[in-house]
Protein backbone atom coordinates (compact mmCIF):
# COMPACT_ATOMS: atom_id res chain seq x y z
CA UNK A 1 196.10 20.98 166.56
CA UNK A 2 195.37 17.21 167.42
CA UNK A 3 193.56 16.04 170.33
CA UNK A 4 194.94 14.30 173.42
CA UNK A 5 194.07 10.94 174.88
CA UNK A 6 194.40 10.85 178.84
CA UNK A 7 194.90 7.44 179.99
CA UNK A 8 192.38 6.78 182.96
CA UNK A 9 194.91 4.30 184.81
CA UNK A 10 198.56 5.77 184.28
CA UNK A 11 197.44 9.41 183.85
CA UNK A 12 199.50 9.72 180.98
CA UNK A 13 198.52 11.92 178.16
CA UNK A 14 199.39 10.90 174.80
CA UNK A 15 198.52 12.34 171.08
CA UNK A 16 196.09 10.81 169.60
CA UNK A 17 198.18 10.51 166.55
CA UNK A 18 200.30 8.33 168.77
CA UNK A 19 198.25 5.72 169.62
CA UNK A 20 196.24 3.86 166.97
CA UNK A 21 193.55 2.93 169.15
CA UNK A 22 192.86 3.68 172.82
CA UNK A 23 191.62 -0.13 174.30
CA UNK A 24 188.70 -0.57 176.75
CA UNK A 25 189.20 -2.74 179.71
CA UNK A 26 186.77 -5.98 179.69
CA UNK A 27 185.92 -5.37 182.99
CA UNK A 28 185.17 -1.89 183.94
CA UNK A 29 184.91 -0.59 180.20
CA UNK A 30 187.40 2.04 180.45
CA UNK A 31 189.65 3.35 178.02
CA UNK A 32 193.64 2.83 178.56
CA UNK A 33 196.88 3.13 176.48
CA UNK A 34 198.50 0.26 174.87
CA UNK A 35 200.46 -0.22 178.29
CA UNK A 36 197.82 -0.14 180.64
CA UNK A 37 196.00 -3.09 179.11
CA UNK A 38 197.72 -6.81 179.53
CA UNK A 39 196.83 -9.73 177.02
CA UNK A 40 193.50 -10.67 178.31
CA UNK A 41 192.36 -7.15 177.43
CA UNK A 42 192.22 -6.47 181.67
CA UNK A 43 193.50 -3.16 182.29
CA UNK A 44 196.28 -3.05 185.37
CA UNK A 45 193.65 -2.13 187.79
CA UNK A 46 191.48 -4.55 187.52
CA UNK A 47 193.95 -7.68 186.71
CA UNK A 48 195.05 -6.84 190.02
């Protein structure tokens, strides 16, 4: 059985086998999918 990863901003859960590595947000330190986080490492709540 694997464990899950529940993204804090999308609410998605994905495997953990799916994603290599959940990212932390810079800002409030977080930790998102791959497409919750934008190039400056911001997730989409707080680039807003």
């Amino acid at each position: 059985m694997s464990e899950e990863f529940a993204c804090v901003a999308c609410g998605e859960v994905h495997e953990k086998d799916d994603i290599l590595a959940p990212h932390e947000c810079r800002v409030c330190r977080r930790m998102h999918c791959d497409g919750c986080i934008d190039e400056n490492g911001l997730c989409t709540e707080c680039a807003d």
